[in-house]
Protein backbone atom coordinates (compact mmCIF):
# COMPACT_ATOMS: atom_id res chain seq x y z
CA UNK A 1 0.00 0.00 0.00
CA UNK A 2 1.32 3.48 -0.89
CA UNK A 3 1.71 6.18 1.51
CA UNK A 4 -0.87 8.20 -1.02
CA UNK A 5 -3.70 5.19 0.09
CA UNK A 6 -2.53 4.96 3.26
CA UNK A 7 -3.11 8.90 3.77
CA UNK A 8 -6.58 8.45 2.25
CA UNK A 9 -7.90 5.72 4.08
CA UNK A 10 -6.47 7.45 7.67
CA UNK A 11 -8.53 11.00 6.57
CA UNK A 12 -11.40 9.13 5.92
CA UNK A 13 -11.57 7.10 9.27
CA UNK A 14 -11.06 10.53 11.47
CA UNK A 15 -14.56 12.23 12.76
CA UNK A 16 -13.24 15.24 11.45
CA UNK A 17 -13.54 15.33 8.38
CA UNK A 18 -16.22 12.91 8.02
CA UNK A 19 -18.34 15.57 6.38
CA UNK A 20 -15.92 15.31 3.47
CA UNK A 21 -16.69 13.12 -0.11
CA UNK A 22 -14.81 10.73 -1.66
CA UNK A 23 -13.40 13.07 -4.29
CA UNK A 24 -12.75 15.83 -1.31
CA UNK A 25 -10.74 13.21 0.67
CA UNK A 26 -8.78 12.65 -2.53
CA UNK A 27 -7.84 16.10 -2.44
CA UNK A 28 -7.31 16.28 1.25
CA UNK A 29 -4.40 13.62 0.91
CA UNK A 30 -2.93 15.01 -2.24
CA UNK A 31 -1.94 18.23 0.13
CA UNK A 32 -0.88 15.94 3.39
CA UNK A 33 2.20 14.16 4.54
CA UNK A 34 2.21 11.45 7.07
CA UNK A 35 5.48 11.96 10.04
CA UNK A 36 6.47 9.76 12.22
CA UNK A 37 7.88 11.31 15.20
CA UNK A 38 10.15 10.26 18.11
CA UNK A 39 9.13 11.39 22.00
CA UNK A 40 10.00 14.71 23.49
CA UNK A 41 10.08 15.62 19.61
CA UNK A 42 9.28 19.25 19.48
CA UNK A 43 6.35 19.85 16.73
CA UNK A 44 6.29 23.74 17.28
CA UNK A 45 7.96 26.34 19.41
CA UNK A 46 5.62 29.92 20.27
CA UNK A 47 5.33 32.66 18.61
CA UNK A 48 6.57 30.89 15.13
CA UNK A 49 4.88 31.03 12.14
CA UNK A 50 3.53 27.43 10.65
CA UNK A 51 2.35 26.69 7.23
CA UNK A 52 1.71 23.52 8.03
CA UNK A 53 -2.15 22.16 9.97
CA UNK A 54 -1.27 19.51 12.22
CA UNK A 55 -3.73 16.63 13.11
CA UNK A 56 -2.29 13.99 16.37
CA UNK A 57 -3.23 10.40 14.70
CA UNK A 58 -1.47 9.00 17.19
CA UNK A 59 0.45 9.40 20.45
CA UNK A 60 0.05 12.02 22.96
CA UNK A 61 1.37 16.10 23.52
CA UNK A 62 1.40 18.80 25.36
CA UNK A 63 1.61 22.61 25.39
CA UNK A 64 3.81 24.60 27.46
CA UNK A 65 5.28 27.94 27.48
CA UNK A 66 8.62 28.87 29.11
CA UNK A 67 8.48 31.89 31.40
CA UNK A 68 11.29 34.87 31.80
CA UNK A 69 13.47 32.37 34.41
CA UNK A 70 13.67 29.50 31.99
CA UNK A 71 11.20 27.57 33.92
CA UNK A 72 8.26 25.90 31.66
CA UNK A 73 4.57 26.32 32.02
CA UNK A 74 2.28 23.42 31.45
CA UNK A 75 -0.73 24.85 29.96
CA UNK A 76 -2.70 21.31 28.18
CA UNK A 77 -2.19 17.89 27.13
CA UNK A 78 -3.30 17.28 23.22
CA UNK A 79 -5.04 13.95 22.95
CA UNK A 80 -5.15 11.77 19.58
CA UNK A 81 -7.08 12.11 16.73
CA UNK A 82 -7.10 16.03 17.75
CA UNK A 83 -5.96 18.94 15.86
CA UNK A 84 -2.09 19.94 16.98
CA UNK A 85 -2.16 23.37 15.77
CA UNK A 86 -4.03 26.38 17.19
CA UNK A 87 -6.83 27.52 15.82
CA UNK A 88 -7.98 31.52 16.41
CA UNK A 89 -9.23 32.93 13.18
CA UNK A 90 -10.24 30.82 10.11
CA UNK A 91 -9.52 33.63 7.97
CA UNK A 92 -6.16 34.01 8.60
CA UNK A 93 -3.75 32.84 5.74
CA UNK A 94 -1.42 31.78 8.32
CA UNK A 95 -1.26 29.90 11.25
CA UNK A 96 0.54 31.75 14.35
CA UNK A 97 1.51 29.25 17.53
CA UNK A 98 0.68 30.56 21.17
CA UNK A 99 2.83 27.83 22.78
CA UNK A 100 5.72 24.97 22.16
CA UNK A 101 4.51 22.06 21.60
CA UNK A 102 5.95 18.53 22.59
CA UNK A 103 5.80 15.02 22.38
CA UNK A 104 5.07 12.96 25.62
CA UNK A 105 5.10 9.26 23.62
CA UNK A 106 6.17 7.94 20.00
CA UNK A 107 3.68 9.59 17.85
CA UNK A 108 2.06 9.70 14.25
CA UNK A 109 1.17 13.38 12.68
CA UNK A 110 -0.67 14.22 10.10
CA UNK A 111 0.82 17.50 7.88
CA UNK A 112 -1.49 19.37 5.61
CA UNK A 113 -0.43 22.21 4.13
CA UNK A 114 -2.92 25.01 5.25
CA UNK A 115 -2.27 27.84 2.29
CA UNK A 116 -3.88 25.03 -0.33
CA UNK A 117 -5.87 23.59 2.66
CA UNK A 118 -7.45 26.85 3.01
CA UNK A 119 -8.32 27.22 -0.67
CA UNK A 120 -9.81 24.15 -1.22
CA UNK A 121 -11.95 23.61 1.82
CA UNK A 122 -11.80 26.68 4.21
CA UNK A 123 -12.49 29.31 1.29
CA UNK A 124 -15.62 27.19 0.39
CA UNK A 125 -17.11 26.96 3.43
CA UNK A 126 -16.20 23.32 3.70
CA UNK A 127 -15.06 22.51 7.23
CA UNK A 128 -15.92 25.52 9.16
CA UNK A 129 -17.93 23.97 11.45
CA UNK A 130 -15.32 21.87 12.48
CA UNK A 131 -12.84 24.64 12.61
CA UNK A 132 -15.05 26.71 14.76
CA UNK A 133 -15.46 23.69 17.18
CA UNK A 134 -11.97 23.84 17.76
CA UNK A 135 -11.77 27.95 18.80
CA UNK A 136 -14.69 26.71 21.14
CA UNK A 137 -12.04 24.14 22.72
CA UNK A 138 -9.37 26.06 22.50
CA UNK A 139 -11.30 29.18 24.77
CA UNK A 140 -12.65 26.26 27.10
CA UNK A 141 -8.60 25.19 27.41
CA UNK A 142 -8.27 28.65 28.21
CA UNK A 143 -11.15 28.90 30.62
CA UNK A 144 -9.31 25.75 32.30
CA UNK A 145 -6.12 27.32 32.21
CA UNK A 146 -7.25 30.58 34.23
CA UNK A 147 -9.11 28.04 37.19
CA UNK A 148 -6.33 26.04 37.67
CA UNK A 149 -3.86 28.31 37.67
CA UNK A 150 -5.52 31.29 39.65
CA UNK A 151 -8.95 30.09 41.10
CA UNK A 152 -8.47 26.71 42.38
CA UNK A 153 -7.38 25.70 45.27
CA UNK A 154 -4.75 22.62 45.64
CA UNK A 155 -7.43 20.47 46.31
CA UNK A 156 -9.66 21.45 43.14
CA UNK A 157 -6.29 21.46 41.01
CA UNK A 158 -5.23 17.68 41.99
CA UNK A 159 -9.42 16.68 41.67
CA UNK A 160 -9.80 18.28 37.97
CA UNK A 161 -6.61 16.42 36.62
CA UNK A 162 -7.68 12.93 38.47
CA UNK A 163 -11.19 13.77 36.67
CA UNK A 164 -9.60 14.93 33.08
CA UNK A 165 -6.88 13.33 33.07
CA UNK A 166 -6.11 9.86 35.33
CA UNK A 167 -4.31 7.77 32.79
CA UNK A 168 -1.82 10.73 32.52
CA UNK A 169 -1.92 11.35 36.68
CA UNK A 170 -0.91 7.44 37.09
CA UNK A 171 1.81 7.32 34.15
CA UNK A 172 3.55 10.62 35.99
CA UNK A 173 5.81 10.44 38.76
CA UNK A 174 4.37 12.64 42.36
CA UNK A 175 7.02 15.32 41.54
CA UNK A 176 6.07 16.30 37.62
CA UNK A 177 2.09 15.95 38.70
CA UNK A 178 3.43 18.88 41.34
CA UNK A 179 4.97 20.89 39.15
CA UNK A 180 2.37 20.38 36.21
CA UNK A 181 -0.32 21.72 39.07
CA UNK A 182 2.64 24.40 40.69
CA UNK A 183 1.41 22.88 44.13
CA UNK A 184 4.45 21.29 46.61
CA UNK A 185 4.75 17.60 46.71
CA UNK A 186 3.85 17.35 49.94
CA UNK A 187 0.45 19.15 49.63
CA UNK A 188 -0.33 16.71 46.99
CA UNK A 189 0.01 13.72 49.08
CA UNK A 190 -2.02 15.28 51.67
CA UNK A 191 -4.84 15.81 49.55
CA UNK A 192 -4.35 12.13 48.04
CA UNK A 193 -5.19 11.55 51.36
CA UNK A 194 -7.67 13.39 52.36
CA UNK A 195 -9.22 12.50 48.99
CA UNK A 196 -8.82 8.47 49.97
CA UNK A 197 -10.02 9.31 53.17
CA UNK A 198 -13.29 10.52 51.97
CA UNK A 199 -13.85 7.55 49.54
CA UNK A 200 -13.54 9.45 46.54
CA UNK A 201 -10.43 7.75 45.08
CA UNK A 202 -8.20 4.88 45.99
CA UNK A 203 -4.95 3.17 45.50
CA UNK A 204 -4.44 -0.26 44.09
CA UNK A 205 -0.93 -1.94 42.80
CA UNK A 206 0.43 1.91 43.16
CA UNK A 207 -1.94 3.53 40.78
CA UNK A 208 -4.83 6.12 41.72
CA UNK A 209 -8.81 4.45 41.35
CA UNK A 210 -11.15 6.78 41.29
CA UNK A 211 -14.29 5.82 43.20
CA UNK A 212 -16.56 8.75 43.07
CA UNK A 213 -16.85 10.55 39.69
CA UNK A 214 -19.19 13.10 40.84
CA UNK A 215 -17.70 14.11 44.09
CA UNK A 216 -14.30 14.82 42.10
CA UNK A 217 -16.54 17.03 40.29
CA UNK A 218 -18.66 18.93 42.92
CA UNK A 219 -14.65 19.86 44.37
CA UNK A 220 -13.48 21.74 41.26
CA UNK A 221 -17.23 23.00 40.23
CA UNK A 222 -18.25 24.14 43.81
């Protein structure tokens, strides 16, 4: 199987762009390149200009910033079969990054070059739907962003990420969860604790079980 096949069957088994047609999808891979990538690869750095719209097939990222002491800023975690790049104005010829963006795991990208992307599907009001879903996300990331960093409490912080993000929470040593959250490593044992103590989570074989969905909630929604 070519990589040209191999593009077009991967497009066409991805929700978005399940709107497409057959002849549409033909298109779509005729502007895209498949990558490979290694982890801690870095896709993007901030404030760079990218021709390129990048889809995660597989693997997982995240988005970080580094502040004026050298000292980085986790700001989200990109899941798969999710857009990569940033999306702010589908109008815009070009596509201007707000934060680095790394690898966490061995991952599989999908490159599309946005100029003729944008011509052919954007232009034509093919996609926009899609496109606007993503500035939704992308202001609810922010909305996120602004809680955990200067609403909630350490308790909310550590009960949103066990919520959001528990795979992620048991595949990180206590020390990076702490400074993903900016909380000490000691206050987030304590609230493990407390957290256990209440019944709302629990630990089995060293990993973190969560036992009460909604009370994790009512902590970081309160």
């Amino acid at each position: 199987m070519n990589k040209n096949i191999s593009s077009k069957e991967l497009i066409s088994s991805l929700d978005f762009f399940s709107s497409l047609d057959k002849e549409q999808i033909e298109l779509l891979s005729s502007i895209s390149v498949i990558h490979n990538y290694s982890k801690e690869y870095v896709v993007y750095y901030e404030k760079k200009q990218n021709n390129s719209l990048l889809y995660l097939l597989k693997g997982l990222a995240k988005a970080y910033k580094i502040d004026k002491h050298n000292n980085e800023i986790f700001l989200y975690y990109i899941y798969e079969n999710s857009l990569i790049t940033e999306i702010s104005n589908i109008k815009q010829g070009t596509l201007n990054s707000f934060a680095n963006v790394a690898l966490l795991k061995d991952s599989q990208i999908l490159q599309i070059d946005y100029k003729k992307f944008k011509e052919e599907f954007l232009d034509k009001g093919f996609l926009c739907s899609e496109f606007i879903n993503e500035i939704i996300l992308n202001s609810q990331q922010l909305q996120s962003l602004i809680n955990r960093e200067f609403i909630f409490n350490s308790t909310a912080k550590v009960a949103m990420m066990l919520y959001d993000d528990l795979d992620i929470f048991n595949n990180l040593k206590r020390a990076e969860i702490s400074l993903i959250l900016h909380i000490q490593p000691e206050t987030l044992s304590r609230v493990l604790n407390i957290l256990k103590r209440d019944n709302i989570i629990d630990s089995k074989n060293g990993k973190i079980v969560v036992l009460d969905k909604e009370a994790l909630i009512s902590i970081y929604e309160e």
